[in-house]
C-alpha atoms as a PDB file:
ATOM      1  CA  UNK A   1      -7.482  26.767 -25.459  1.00  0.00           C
ATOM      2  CA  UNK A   2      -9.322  24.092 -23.423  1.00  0.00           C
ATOM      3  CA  UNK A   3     -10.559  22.792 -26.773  1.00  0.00           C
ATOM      4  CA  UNK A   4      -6.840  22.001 -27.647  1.00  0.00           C
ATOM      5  CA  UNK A   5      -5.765  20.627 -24.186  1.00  0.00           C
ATOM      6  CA  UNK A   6      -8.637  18.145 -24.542  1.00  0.00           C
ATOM      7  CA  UNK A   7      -7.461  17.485 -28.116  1.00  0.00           C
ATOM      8  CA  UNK A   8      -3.901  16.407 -26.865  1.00  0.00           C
ATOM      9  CA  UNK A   9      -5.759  14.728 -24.403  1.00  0.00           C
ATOM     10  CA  UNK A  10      -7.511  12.551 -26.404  1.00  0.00           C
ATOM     11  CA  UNK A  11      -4.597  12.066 -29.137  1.00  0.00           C
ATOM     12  CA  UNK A  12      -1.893   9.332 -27.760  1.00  0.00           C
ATOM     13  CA  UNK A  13       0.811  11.030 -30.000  1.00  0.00           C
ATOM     14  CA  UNK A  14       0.043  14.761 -28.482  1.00  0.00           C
ATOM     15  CA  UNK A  15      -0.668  13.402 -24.854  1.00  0.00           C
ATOM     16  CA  UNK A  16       2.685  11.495 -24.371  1.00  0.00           C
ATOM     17  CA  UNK A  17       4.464  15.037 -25.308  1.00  0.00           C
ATOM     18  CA  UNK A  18       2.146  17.368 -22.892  1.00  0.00           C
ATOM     19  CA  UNK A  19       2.888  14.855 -19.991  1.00  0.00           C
ATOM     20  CA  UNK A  20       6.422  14.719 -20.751  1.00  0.00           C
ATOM     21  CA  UNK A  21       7.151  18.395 -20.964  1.00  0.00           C
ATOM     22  CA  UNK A  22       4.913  19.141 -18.509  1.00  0.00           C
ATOM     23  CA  UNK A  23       6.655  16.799 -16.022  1.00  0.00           C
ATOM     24  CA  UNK A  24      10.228  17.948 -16.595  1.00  0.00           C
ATOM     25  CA  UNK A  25       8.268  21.461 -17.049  1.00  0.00           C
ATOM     26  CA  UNK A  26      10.816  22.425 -20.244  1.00  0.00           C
ATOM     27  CA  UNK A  27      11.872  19.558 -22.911  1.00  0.00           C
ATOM     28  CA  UNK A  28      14.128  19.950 -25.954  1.00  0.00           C
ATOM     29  CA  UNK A  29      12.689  17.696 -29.033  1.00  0.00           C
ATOM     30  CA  UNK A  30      16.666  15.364 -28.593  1.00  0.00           C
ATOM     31  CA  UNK A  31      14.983  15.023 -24.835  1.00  0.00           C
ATOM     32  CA  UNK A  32      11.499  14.055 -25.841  1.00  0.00           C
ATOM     33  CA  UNK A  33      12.745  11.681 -28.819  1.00  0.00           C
ATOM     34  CA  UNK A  34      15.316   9.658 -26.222  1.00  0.00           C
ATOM     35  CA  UNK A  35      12.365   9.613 -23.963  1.00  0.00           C
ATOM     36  CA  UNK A  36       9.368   8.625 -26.186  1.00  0.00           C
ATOM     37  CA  UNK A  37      11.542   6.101 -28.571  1.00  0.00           C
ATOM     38  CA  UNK A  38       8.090   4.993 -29.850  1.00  0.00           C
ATOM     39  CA  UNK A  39       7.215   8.284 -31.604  1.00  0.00           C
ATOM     40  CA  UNK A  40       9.106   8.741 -34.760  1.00  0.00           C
ATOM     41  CA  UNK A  41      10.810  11.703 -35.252  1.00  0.00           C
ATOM     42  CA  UNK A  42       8.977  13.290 -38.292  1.00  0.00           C
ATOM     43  CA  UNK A  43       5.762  12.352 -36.244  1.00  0.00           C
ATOM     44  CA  UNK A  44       7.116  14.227 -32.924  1.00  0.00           C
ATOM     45  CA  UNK A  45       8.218  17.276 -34.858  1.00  0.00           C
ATOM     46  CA  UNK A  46       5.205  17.554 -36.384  1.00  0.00           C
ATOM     47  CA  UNK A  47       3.086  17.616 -33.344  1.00  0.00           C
ATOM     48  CA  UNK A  48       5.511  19.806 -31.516  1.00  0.00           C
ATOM     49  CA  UNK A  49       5.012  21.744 -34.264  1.00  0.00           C
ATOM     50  CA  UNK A  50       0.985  21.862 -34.155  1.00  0.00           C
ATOM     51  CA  UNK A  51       0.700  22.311 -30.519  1.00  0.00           C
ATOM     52  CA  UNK A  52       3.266  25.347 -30.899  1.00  0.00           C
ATOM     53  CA  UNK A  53       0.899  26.388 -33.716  1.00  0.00           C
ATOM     54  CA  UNK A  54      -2.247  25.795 -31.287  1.00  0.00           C
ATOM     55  CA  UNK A  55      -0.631  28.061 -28.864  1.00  0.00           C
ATOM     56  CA  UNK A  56       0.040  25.115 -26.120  1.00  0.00           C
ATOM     57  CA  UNK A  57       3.910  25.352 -25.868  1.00  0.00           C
ATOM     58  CA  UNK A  58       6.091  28.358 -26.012  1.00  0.00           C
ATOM     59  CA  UNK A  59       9.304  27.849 -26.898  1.00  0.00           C
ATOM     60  CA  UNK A  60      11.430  28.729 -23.733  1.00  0.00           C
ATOM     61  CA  UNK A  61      14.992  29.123 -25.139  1.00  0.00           C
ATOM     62  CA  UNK A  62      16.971  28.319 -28.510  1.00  0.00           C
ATOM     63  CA  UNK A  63      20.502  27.233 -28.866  1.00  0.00           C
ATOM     64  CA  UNK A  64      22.941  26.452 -31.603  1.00  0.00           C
ATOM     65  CA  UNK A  65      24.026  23.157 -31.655  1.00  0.00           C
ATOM     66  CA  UNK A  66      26.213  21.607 -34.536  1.00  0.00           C
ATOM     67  CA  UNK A  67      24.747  24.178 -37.089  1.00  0.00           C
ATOM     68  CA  UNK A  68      20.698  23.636 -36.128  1.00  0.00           C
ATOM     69  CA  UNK A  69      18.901  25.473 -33.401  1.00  0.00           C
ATOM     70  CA  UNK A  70      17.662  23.275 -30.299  1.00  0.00           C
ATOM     71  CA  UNK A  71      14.629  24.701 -29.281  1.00  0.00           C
ATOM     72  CA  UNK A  72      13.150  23.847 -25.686  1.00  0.00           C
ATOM     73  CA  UNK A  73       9.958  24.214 -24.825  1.00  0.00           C
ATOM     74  CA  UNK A  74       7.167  24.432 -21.959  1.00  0.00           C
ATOM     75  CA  UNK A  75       3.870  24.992 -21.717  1.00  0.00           C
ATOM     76  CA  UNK A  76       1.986  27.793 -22.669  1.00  0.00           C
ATOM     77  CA  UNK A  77      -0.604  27.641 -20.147  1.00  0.00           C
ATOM     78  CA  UNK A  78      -1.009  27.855 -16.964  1.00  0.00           C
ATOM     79  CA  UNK A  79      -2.350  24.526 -15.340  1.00  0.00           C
ATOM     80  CA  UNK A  80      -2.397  25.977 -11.948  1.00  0.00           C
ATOM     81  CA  UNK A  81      -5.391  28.358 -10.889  1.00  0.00           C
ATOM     82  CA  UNK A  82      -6.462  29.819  -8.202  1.00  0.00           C
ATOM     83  CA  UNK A  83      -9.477  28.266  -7.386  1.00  0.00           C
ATOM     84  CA  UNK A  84     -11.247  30.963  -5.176  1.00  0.00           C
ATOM     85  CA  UNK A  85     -10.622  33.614  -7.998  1.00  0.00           C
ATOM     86  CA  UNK A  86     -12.280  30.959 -10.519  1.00  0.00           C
ATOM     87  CA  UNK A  87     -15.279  30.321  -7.887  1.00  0.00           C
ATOM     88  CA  UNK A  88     -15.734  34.038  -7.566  1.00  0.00           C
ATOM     89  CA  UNK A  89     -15.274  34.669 -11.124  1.00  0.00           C
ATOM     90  CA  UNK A  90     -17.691  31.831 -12.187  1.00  0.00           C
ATOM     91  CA  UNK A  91     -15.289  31.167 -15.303  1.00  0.00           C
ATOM     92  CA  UNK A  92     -16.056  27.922 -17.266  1.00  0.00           C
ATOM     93  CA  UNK A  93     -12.758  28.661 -18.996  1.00  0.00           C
ATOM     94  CA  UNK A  94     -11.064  28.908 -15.947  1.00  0.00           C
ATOM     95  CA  UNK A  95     -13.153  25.867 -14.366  1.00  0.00           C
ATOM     96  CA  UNK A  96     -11.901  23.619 -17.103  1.00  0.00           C
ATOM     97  CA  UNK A  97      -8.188  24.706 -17.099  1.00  0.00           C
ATOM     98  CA  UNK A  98      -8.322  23.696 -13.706  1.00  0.00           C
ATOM     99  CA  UNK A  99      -9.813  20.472 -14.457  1.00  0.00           C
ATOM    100  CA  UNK A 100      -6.855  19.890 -17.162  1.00  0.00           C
ATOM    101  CA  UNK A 101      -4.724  20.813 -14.540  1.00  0.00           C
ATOM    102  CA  UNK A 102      -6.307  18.171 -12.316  1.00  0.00           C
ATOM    103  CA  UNK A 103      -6.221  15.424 -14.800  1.00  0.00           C
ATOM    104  CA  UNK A 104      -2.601  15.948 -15.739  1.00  0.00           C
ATOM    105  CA  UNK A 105      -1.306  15.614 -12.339  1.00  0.00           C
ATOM    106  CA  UNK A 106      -3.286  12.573 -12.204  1.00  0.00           C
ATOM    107  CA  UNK A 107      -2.159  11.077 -15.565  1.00  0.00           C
ATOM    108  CA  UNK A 108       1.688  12.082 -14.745  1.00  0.00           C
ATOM    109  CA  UNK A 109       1.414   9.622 -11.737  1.00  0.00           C
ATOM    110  CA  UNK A 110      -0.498   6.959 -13.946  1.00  0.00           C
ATOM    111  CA  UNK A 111       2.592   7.419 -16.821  1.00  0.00           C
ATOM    112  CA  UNK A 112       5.066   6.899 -14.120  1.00  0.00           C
ATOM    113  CA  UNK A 113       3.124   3.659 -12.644  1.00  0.00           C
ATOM    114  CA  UNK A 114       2.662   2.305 -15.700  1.00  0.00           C
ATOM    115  CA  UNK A 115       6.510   2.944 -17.158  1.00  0.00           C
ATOM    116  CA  UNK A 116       7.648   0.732 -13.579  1.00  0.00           C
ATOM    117  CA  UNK A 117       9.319  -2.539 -14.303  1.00  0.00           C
ATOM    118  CA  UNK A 118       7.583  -3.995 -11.138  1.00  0.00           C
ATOM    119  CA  UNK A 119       3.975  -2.678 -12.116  1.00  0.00           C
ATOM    120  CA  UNK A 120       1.888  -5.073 -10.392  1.00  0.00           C
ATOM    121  CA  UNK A 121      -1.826  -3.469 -10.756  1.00  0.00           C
ATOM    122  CA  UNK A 122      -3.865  -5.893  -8.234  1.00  0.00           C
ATOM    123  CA  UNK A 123      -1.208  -5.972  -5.957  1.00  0.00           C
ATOM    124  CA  UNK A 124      -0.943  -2.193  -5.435  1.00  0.00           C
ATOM    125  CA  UNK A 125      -4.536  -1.986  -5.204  1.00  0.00           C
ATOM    126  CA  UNK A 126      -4.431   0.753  -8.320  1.00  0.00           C
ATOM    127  CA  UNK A 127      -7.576   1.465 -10.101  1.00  0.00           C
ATOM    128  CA  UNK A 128     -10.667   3.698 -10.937  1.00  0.00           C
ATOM    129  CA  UNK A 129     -14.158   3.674 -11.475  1.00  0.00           C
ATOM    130  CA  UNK A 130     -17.457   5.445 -12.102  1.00  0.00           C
ATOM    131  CA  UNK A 131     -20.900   6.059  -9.802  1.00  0.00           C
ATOM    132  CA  UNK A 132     -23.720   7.256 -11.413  1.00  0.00           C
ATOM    133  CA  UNK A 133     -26.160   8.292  -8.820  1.00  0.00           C
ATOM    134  CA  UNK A 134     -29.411  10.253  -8.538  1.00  0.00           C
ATOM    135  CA  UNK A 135     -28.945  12.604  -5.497  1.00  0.00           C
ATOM    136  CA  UNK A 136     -30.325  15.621  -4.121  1.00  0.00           C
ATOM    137  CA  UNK A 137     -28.501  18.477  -3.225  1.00  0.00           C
ATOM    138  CA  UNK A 138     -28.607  17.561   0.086  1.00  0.00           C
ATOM    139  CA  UNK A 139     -27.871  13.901  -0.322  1.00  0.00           C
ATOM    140  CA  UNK A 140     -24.621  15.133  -2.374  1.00  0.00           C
ATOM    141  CA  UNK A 141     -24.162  17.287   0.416  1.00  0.00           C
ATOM    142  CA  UNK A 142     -24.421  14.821   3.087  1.00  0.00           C
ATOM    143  CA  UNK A 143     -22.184  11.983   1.259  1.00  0.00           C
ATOM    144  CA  UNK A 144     -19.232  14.429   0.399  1.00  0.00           C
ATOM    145  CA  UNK A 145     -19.678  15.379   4.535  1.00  0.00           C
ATOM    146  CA  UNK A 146     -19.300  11.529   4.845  1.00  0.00           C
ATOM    147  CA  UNK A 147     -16.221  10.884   2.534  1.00  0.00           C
ATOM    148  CA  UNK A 148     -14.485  13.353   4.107  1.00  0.00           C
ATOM    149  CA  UNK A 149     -14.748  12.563   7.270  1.00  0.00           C
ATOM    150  CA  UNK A 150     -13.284   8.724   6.437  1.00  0.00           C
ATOM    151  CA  UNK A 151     -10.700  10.534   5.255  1.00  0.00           C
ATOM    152  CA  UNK A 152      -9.928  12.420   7.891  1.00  0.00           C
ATOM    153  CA  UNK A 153      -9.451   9.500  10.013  1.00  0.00           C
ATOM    154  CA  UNK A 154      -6.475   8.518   8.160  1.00  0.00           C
ATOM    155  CA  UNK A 155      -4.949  12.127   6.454  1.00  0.00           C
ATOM    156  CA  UNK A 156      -2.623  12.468   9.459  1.00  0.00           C
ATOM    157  CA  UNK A 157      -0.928   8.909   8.941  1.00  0.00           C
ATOM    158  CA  UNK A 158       2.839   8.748   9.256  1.00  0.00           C
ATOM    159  CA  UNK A 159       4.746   6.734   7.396  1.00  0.00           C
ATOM    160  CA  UNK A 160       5.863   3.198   7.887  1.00  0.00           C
ATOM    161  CA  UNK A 161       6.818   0.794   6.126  1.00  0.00           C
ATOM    162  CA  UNK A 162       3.858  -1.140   5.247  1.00  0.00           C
ATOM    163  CA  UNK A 163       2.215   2.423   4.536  1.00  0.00           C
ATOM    164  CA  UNK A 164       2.586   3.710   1.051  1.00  0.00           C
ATOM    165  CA  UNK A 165       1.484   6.769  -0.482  1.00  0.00           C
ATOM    166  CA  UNK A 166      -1.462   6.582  -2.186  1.00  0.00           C
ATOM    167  CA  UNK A 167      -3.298  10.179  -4.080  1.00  0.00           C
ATOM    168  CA  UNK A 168      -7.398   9.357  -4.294  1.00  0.00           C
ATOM    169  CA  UNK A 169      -9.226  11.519  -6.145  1.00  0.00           C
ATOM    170  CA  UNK A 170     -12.976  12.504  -6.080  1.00  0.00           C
ATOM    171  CA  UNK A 171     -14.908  14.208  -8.824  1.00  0.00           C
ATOM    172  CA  UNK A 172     -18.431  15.509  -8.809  1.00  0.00           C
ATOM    173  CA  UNK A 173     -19.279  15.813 -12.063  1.00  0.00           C
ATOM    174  CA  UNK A 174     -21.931  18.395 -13.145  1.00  0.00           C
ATOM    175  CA  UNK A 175     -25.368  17.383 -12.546  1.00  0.00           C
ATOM    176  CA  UNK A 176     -26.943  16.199 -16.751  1.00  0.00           C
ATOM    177  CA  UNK A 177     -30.374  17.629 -17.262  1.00  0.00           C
END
């Protein structure tokens, strides 16, 4: 399964339709075709089609409209997880679908950035980036301990209105041997 997530990741086509259902959580094919104009509608049927196929949407409900059936659909996975029964568990499976599930929240609040008419990327101080660092256990240790406690200085904020809300996100990758 994680195999085809990262597939529809990594496909433009397949990754505008997984963000789109899974934002509204269920999507009708009418739905995702007035809200992805730029896919063509062999092209989105076709891929709805495949990731049915590839077991990543269910269809949710079907209805007769004007002599076709409307199918809507959702996704056939879980993206949430409990993490302590994956850390007890040890599941790679499980580690990963959390991951996805990480990633997609993520890329749901890039889509709806980048869809704003007043996207202004310097401005709102948007961006990402990449470390690659030799570290000890320890020294990983001790610099999480640090991050954290920056942000702790500022978690308990309250909004005004030169505040806005911002979501940063860390990820430790696994160590390469």
């Amino acid at each position: 399964m994680t195999d085809k997530i990262m597939e529809c990741i990594t496909n433009p086509v397949k990754c505008k339709l997984l963000l789109e259902i899974y934002s509204q959580e269920r999507a009708t094919a009418k739905h995702l075709s007035d809200v992805l104009g730029d896919i063509p509608q062999a092209t989105l049927y076709r891929n709805l089609k495949k990731m049915l196929n590839d077991g990543l949407l269910k269809v949710v409900e079907e209805a007769r409209v004007r002599g076709t059936v409307e199918r809507t659909y959702a996704l056939a996975f879980n993206p949430n997880s409990d993490f302590e029964a994956i850390l007890a568990e040890n599941s790679g499976t499980l580690y990963m679908q959390l991951f996805m599930q990480y990633l997609l929240g993520f890329a749901k609040q890039f889509r709806k950035y980048c869809k704003s008419p007043d996207i202004n990327i310097k401005k709102d101080m948007s961006g990402f980036s990449l470390s690659h660092l030799y570290l000890s256990d320890e020294e990983l240790t001790e610099l999480m301990k640090n991050i954290s406690n920056i942000i702790k200085t500022v978690e308990k904020n309250k909004p005004k209105a030169e505040r806005k809300l911002r979501t940063l996100g860390i990820i430790v990758a696994p160590p390469e041997n």
